[in-house]
Structure formats: C-alpha cells, structure tokens
N, C-alpha and C. Protein backbone atom coordinates (compact mmCIF):
# COMPACT_ATOMS: atom_id res chain seq x y z
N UNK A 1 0.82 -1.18 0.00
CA UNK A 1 0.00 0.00 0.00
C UNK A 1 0.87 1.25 0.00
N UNK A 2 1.84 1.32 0.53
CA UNK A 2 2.84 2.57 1.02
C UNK A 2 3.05 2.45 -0.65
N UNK A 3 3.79 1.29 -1.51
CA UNK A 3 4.48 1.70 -2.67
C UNK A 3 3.56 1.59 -4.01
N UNK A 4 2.02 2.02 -3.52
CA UNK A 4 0.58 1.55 -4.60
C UNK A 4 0.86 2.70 -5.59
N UNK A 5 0.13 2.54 -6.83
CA UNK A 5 0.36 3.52 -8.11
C UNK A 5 -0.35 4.46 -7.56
N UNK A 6 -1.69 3.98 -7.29
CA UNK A 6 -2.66 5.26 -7.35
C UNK A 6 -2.55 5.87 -6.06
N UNK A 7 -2.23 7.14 -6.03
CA UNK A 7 -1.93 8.24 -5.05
C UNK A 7 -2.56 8.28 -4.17
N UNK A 8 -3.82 7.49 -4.10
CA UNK A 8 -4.80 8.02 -2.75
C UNK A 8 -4.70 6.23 -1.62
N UNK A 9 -3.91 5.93 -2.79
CA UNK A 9 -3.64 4.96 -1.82
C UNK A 9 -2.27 4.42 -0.99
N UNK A 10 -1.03 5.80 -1.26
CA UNK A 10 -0.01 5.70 -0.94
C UNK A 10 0.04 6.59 0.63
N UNK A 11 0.90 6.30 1.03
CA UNK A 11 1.19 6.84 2.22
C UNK A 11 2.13 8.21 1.87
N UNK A 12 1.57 9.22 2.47
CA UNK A 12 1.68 10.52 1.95
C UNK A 12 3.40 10.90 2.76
N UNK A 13 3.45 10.36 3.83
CA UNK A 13 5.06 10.88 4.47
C UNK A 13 5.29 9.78 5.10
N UNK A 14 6.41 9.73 5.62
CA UNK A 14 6.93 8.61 6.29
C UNK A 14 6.55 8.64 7.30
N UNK A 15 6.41 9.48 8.36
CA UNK A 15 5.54 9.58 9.78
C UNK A 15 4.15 9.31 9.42
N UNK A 16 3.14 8.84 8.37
CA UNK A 16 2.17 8.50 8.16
C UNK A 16 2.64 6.63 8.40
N UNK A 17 3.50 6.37 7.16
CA UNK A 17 3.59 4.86 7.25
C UNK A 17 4.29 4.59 8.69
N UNK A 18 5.34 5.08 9.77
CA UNK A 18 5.54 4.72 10.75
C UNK A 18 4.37 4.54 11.49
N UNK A 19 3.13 5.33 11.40
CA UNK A 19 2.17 5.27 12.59
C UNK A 19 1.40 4.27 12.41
N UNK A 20 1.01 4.10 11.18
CA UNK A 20 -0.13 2.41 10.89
C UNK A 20 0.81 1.39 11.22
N UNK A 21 2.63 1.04 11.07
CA UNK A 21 3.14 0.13 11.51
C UNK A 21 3.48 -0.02 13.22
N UNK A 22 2.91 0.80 14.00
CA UNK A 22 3.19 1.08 15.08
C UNK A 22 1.77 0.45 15.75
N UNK A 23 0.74 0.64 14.57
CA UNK A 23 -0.66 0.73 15.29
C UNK A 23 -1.17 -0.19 14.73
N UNK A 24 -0.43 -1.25 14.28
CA UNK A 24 -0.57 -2.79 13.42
C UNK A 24 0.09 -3.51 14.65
N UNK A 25 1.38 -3.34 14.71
CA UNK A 25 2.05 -4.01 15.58
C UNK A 25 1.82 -4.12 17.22
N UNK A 26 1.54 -2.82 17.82
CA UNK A 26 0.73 -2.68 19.06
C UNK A 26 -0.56 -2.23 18.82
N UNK A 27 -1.73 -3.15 18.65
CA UNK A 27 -3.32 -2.58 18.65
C UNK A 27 -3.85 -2.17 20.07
N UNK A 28 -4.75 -1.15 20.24
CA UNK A 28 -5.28 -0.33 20.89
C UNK A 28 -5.83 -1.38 21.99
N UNK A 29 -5.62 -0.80 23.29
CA UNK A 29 -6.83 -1.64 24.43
C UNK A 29 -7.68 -2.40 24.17
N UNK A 30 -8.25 -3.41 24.75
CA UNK A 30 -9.67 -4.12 24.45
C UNK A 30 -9.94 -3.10 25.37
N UNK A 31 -11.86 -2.73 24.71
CA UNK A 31 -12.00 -1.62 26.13
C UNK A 31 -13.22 -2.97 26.65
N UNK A 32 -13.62 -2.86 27.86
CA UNK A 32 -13.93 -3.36 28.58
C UNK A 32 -15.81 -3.30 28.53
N UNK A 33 -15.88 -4.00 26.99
CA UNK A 33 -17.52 -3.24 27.22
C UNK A 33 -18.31 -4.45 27.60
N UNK A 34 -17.94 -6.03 28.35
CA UNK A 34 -18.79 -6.92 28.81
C UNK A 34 -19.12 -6.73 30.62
N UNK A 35 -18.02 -5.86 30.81
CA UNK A 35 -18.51 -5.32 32.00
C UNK A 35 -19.28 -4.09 31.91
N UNK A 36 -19.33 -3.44 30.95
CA UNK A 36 -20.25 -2.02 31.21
C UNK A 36 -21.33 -2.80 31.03
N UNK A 37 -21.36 -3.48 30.04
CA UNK A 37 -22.98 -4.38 29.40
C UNK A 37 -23.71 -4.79 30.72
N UNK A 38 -23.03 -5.69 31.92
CA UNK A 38 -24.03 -6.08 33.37
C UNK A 38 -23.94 -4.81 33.61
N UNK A 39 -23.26 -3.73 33.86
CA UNK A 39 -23.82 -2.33 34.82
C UNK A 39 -24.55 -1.81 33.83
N UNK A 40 -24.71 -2.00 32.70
CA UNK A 40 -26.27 -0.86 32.12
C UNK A 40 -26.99 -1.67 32.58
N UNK A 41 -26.91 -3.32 32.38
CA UNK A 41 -28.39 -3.85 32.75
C UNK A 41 -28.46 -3.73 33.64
N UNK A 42 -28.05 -3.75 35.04
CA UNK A 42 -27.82 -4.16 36.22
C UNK A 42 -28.87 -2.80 36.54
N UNK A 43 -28.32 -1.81 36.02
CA UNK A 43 -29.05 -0.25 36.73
C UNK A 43 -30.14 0.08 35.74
N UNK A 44 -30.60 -0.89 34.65
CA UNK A 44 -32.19 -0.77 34.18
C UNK A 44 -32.90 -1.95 34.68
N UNK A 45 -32.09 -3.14 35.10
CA UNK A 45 -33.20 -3.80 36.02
C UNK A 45 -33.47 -3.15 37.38
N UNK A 46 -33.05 -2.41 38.00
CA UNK A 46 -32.73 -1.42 39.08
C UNK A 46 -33.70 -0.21 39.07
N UNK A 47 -34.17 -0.21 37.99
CA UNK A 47 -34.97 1.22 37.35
C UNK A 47 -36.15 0.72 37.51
N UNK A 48 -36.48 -0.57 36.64
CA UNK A 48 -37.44 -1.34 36.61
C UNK A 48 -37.79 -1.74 37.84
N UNK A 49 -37.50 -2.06 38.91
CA UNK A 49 -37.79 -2.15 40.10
C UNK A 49 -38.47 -1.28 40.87
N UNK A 50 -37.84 0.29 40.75
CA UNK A 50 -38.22 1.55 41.25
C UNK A 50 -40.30 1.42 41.01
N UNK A 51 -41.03 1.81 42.24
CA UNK A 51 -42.22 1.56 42.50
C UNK A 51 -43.30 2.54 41.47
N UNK A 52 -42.28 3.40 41.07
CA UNK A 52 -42.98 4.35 40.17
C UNK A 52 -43.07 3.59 38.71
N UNK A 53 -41.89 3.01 38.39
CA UNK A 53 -42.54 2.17 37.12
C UNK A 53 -42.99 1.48 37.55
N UNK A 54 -43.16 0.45 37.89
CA UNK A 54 -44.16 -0.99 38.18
C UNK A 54 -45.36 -0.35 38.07
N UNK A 55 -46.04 0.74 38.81
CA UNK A 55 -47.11 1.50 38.73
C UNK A 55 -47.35 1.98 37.55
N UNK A 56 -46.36 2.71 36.94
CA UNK A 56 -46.28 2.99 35.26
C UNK A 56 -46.97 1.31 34.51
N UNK A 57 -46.09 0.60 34.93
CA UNK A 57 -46.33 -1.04 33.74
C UNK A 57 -47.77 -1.35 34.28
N UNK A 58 -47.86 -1.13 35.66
CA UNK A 58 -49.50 -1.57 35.97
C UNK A 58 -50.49 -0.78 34.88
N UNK A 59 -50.42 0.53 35.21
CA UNK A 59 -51.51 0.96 34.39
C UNK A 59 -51.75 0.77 32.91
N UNK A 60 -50.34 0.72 32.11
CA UNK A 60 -50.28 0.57 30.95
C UNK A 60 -51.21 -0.58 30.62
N UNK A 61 -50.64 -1.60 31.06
CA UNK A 61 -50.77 -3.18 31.21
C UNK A 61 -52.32 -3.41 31.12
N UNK A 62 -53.08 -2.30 32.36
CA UNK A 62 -54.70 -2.70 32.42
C UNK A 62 -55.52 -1.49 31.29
N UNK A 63 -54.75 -0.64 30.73
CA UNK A 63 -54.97 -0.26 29.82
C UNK A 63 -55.36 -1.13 28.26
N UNK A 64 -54.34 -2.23 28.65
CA UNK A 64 -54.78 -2.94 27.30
C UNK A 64 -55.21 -4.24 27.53
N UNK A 65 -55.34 -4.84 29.06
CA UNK A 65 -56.30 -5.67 29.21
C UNK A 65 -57.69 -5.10 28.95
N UNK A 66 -58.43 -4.18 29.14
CA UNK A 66 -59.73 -3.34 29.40
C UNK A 66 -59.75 -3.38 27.98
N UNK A 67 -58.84 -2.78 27.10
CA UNK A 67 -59.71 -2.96 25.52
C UNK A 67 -59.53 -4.14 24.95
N UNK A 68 -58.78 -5.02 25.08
CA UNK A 68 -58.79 -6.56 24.96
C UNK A 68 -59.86 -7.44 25.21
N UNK A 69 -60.56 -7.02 27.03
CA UNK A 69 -61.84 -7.54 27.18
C UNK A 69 -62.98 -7.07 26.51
N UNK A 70 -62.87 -5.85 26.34
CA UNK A 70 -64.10 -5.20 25.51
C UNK A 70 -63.78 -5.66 23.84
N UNK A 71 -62.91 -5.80 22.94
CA UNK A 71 -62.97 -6.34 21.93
C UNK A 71 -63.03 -7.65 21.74
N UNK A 72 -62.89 -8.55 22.28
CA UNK A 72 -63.56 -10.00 22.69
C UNK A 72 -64.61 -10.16 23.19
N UNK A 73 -65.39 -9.18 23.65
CA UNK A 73 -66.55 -9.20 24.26
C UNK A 73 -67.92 -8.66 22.56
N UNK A 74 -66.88 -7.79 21.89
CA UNK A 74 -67.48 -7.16 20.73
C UNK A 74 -67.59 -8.60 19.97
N UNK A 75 -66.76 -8.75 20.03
CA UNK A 75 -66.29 -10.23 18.64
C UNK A 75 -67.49 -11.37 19.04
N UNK A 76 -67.69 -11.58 20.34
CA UNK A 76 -68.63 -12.55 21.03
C UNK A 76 -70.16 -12.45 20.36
N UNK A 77 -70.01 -11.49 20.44
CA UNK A 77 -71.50 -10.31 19.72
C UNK A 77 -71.57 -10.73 18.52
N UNK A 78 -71.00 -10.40 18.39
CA UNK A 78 -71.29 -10.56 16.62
C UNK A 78 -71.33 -12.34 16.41
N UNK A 79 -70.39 -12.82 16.82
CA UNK A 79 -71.03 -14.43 16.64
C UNK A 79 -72.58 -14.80 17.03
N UNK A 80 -72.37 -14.05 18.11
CA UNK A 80 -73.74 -14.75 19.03
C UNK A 80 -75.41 -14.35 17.58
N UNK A 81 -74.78 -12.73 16.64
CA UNK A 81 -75.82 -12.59 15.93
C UNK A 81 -75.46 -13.55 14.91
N UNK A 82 -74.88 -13.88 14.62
CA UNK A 82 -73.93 -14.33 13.08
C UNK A 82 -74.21 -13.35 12.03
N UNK A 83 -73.66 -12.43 12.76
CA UNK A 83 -72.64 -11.74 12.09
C UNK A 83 -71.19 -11.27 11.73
N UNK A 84 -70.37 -10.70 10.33
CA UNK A 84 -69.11 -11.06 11.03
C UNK A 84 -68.37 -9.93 10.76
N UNK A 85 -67.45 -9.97 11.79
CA UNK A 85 -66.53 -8.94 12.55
C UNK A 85 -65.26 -9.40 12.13
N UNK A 86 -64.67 -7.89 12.12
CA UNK A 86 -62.61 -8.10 12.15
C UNK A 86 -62.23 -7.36 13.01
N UNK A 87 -61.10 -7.17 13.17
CA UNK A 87 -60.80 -7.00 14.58
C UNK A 87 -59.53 -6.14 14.32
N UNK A 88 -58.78 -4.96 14.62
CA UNK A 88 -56.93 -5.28 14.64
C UNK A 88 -56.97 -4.70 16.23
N UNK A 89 -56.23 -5.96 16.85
CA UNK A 89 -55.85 -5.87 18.42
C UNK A 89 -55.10 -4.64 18.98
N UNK A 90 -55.78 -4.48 20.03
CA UNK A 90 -54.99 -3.52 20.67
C UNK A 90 -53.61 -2.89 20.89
N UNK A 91 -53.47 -1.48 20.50
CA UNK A 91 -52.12 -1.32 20.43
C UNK A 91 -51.89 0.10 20.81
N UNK A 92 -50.51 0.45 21.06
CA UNK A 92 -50.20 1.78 21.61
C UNK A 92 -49.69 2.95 20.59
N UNK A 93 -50.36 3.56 20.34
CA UNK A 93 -50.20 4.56 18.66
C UNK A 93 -49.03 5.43 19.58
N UNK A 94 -49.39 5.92 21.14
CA UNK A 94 -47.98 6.70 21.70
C UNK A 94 -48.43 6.57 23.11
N UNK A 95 -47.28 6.68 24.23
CA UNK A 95 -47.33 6.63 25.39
C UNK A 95 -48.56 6.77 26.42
N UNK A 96 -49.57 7.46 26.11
CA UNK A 96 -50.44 7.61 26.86
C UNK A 96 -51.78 7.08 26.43
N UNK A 97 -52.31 6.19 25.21
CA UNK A 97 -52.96 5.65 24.68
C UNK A 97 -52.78 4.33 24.40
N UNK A 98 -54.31 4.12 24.35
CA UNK A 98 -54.37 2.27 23.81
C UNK A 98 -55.71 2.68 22.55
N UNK A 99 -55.41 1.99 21.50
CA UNK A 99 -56.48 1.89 20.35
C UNK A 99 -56.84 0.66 20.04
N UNK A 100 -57.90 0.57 19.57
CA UNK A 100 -58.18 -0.26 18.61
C UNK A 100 -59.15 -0.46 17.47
N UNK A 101 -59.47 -0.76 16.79
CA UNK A 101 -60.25 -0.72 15.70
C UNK A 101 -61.50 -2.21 15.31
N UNK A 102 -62.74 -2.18 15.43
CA UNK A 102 -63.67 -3.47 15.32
C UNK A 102 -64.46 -2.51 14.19
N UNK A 103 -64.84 -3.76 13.25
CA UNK A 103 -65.41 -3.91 12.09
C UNK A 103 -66.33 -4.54 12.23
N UNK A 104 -68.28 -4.15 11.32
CA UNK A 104 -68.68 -5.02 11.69
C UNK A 104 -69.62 -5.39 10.60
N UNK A 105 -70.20 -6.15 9.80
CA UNK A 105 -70.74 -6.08 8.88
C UNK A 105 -71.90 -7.49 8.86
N UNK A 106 -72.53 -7.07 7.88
CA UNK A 106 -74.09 -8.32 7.87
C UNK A 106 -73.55 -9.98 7.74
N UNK A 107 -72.75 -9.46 6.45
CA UNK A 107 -72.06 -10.26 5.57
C UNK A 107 -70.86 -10.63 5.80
N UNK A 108 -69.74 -11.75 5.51
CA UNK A 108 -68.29 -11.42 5.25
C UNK A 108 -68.44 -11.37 4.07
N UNK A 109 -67.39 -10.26 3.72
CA UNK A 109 -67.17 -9.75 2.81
C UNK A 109 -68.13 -8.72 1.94
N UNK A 110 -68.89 -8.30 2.89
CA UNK A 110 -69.46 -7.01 2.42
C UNK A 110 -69.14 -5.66 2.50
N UNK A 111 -69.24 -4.92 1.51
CA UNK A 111 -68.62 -3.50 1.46
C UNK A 111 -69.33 -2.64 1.80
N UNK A 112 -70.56 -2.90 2.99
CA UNK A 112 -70.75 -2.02 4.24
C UNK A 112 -70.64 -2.45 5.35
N UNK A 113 -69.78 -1.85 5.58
CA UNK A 113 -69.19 -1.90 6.85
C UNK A 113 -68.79 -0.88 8.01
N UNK A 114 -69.13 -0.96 8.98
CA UNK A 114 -68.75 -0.15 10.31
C UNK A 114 -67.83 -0.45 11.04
N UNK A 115 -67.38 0.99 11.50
CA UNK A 115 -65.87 0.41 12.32
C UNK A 115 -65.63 1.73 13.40
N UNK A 116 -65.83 0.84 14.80
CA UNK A 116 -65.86 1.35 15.44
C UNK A 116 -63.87 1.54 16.49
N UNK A 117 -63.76 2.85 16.03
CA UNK A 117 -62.28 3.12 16.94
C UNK A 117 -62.74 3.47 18.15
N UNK A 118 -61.50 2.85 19.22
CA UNK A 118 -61.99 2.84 20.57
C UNK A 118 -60.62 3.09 21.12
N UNK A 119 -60.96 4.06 22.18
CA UNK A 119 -59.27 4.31 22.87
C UNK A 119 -59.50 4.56 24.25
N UNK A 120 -58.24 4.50 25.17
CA UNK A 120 -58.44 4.20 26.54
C UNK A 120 -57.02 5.08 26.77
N UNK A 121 -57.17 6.38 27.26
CA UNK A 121 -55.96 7.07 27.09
C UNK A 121 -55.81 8.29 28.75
N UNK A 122 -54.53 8.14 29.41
CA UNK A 122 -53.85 8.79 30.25
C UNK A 122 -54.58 10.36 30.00
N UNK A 123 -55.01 11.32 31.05
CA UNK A 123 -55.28 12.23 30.32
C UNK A 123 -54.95 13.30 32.38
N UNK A 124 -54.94 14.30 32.15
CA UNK A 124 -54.58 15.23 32.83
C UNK A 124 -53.39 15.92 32.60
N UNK A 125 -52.88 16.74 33.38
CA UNK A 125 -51.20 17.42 33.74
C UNK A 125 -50.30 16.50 33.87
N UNK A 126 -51.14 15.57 35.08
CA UNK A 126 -50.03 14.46 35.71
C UNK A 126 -50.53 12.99 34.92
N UNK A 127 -50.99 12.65 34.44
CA UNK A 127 -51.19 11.95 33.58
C UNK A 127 -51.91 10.75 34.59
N UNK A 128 -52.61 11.13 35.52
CA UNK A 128 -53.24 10.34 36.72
C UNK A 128 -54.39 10.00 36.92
N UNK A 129 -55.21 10.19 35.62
CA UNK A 129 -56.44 9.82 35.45
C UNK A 129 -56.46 9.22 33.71
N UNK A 130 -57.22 8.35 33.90
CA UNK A 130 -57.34 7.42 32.69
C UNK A 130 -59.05 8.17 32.20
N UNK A 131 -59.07 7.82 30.49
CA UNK A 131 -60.68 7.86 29.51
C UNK A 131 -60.72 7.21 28.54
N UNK A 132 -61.95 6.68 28.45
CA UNK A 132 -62.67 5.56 27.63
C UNK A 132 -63.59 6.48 26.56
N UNK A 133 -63.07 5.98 25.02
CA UNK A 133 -63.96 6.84 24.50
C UNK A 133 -64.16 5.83 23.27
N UNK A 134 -65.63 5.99 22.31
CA UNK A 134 -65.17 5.29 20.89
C UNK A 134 -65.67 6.36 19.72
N UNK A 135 -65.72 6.05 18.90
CA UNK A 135 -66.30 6.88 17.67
C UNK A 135 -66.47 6.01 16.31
N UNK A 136 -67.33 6.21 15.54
CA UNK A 136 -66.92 5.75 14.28
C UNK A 136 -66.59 6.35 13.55
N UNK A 137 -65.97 5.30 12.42
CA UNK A 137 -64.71 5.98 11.36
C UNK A 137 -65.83 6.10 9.90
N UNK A 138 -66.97 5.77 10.36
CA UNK A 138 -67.68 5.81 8.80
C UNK A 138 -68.55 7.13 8.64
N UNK A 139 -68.30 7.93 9.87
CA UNK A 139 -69.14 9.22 10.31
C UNK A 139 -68.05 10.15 10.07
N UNK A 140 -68.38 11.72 10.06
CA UNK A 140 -66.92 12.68 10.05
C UNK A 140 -66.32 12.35 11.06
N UNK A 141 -65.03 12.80 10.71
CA UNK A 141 -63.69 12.73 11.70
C UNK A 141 -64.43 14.03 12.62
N UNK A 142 -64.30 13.54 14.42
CA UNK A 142 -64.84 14.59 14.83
C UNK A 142 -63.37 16.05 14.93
N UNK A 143 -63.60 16.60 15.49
CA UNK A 143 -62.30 18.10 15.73
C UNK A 143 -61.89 17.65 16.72
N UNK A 144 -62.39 16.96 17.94
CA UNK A 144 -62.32 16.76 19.05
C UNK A 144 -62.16 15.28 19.48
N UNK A 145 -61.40 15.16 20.38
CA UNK A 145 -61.84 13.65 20.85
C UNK A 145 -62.89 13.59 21.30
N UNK A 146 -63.49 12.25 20.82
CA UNK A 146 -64.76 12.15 21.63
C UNK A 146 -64.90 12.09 22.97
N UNK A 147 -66.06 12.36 23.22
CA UNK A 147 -67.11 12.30 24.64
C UNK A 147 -66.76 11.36 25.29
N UNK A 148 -65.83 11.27 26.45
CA UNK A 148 -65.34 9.73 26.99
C UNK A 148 -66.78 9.43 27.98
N UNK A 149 -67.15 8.01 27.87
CA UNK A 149 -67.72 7.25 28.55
C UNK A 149 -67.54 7.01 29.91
N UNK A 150 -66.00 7.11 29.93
CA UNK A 150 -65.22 6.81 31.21
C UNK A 150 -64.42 7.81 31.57
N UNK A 151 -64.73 7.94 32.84
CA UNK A 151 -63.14 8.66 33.35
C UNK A 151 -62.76 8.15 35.26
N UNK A 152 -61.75 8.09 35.18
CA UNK A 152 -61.28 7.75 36.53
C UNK A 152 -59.99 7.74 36.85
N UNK A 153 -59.52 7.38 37.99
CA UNK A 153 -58.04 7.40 38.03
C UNK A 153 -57.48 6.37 37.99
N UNK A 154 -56.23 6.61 37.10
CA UNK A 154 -55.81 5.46 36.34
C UNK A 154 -55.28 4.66 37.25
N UNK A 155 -54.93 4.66 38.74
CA UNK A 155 -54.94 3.51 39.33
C UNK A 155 -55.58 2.85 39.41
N UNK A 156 -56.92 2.65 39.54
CA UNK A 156 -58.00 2.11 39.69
C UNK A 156 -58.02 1.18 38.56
N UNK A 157 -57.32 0.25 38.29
CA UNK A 157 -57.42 -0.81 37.09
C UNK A 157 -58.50 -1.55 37.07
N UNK A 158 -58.48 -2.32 38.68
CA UNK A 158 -60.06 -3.01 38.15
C UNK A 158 -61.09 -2.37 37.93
N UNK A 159 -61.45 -1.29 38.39
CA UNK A 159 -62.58 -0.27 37.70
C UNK A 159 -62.74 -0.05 36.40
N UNK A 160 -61.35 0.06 36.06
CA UNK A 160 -61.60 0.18 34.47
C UNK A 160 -61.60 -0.71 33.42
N UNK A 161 -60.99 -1.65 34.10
CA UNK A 161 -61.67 -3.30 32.88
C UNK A 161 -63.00 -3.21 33.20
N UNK A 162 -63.54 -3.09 34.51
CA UNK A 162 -65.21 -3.84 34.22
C UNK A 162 -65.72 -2.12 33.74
N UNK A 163 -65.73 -1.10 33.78
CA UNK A 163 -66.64 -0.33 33.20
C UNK A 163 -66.22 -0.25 31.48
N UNK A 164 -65.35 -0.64 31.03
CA UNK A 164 -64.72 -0.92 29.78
C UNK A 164 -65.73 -2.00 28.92
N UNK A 165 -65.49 -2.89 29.76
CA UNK A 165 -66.07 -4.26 29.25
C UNK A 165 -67.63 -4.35 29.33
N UNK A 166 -68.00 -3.69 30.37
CA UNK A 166 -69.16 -3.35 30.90
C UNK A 166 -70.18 -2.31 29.50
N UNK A 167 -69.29 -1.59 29.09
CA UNK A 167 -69.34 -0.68 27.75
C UNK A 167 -70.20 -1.70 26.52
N UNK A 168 -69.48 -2.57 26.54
CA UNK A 168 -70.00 -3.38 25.53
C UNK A 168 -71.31 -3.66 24.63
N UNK A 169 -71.84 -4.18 25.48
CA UNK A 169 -73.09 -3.79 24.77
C UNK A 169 -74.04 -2.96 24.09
N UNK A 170 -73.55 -1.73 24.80
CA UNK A 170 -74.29 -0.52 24.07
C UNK A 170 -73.59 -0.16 23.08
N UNK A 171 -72.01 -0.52 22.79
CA UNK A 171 -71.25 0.25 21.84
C UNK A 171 -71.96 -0.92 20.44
N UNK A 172 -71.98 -1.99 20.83
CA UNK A 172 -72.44 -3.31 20.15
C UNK A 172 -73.75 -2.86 19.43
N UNK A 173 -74.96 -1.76 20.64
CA UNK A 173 -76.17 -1.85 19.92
C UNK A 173 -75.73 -1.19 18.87
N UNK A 174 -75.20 0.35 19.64
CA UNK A 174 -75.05 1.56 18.70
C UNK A 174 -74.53 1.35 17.05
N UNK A 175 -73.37 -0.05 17.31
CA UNK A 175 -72.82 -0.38 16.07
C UNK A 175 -73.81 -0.35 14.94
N UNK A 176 -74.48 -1.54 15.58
CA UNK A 176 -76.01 -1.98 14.81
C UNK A 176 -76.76 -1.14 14.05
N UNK A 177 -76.95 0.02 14.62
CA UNK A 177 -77.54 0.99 14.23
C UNK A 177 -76.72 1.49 13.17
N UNK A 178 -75.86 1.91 13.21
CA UNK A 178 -74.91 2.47 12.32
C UNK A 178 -74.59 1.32 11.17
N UNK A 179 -74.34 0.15 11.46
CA UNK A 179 -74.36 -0.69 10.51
C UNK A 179 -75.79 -0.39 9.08
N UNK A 180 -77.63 -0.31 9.62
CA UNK A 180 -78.30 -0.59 9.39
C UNK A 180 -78.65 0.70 8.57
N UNK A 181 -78.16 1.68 9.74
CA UNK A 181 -78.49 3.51 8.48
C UNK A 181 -77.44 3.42 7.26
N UNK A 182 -76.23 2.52 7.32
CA UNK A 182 -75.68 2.34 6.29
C UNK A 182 -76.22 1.29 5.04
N UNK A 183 -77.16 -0.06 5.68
CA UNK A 183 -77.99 -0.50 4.65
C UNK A 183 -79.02 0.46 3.74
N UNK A 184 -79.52 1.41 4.70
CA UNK A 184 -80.42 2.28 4.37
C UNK A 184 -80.14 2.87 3.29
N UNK A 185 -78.72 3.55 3.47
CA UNK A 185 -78.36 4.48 3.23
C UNK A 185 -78.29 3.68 1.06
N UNK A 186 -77.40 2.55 1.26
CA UNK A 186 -77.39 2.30 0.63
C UNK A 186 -78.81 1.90 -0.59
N UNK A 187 -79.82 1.98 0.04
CA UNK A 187 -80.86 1.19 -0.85
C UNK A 187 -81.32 2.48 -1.58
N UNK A 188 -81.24 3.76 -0.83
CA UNK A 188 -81.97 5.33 -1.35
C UNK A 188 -82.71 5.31 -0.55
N UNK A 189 -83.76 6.51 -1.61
CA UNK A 189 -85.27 7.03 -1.05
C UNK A 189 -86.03 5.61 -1.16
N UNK A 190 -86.95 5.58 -0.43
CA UNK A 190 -87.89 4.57 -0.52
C UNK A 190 -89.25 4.96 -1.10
C-alpha cells in the first residue's frame, strides 16, 4: 500500500507509514464493554424495580387488558348474531394511549361496513387519570376527541376493565344501528 500507483492509496510521508506500523504491531486496548454491558443492565433492572414504574407497567398493562376484554366481548357479539366482525388488536399509537379498531358487517365480505375506533388514554397534567372513549370511522372525523364514557383514576385498574367491558353492549347496539343507516343508506329514497 505505502508503494501503490494510485496516489490516494499511498502513504503521503513517512511519519504516516511509521504510525499504521506502530498501530498494526501494538493494537489499541480491548476496552472493557462486557462489563459495562451487566452495569447498564444491572441499573435498568434497578430502574425497573423503582415503584414508580411498576405502577407505570400496571396501568399501561390494564390499559390494554380493558380494551382486549371489551374487543372480545365485541367479537362474542357478533357471533352470538352471526354476524361477522374483524378486529386489529390492541395497540399503543404513543405513550399515553391504547387503540383499537372493530369492524362489523351483515355479511363477510361485504362493502358495508362499520368500524368502530376505541381508545383508553392517560389524560390530565399528571397523567393520573385514565378515559374511555369510541367513535366511528364511517361518520366525520370529529375536531375533538370524543365524549369519553369513562373517566377515573388510572390507578384504579379493576374499575376500568369492568366499566370498559361493561361498555359493551351498548357500543355493540349503537354499532347496529350504524351498521343498518348504512344499509339504508345504501338502498336510497324509498
């Protein structure tokens, strides 16, 4: 390499080629990163411990049990009419929310269909009270979040699976309805 044709690959002075043979022959420290590796984990399992997250993972946690029971409780529904439903499971769009999305239609595979979004989201200053809200996506986008159903403090987990789940049915009738002004809708004037 020192004696290569092409110039960008020669060694430009001799204190250039002394230093790569210096730094070939003695290579640099191993640095020591299998011991830093247990002290990062060591002080995020350490973190994870701290009573303020666990409380953090609690609420999250019954955040998405509560729309889990209520969308299995939706899905139940719709069998019990035979009718059929899709589903995409619960998930966290950002830190202080849980969504999800149920579909519901006469038919499978019919192209009227209702779909009801449903969210269960952290809401105050301190982020210490939890709300239950749904809307449908086949109506305008409202400006606002909707009208929560629920509100309480987000410790209160078992409160908020059963008034969640508890939800069910009426979001189930309301679907119905909305499903049926969309048959309507579809047939015209009468």
């Amino acid at each position: 390499m020192g004696f290569a044709a092409d110039i960008d690959l020669r060694f430009h002075s001799a204190d250039q080629l002394l230093q790569t043979l210096e730094e070939i022959s003695a290579p640099p420290a191993q640095h020591r990163i299998p011991n830093r590796i247990e002290e990062e984990f060591a002080k995020l399992v350490q973190l994870q411990a701290l009573a303020e997250v666990q409380m953090r993972d609690k609420i999250r946690d019954s955040r998405m049990v509560a729309s889990r029971a209520l969308l299995d409780r939706l899905c139940e529904l719709a069998i019990q009419k035979n009718l059929s439903s899709g589903r995409a499971n619960p998930y966290m769009p950002d830190p202080n929310s849980v969504r999800f999305e149920y579909k519901l239609s006469y038919v499978f595979g019919d192209f009227l269909v209702t779909t009801v979004v449903h969210y269960v989201r952290l809401v105050a200053p301190s982020k210490s009270f939890v709300e239950a809200a749904f809307r449908f996506t086949d109506g305008p986008i409202p400006s606002e979040f909707p009208v929560p159903y629920y509100q309480g403090p987000a410790t209160d987990t078992r409160r908020l699976k059963n008034e969640v789940r508890g939800k069910a049915d009426e979001i189930f009738a309301e679907a119905l309805r909305h499903l049926r002004e969309r048959h309507e809708q579809a047939l015209g004037p009468q």
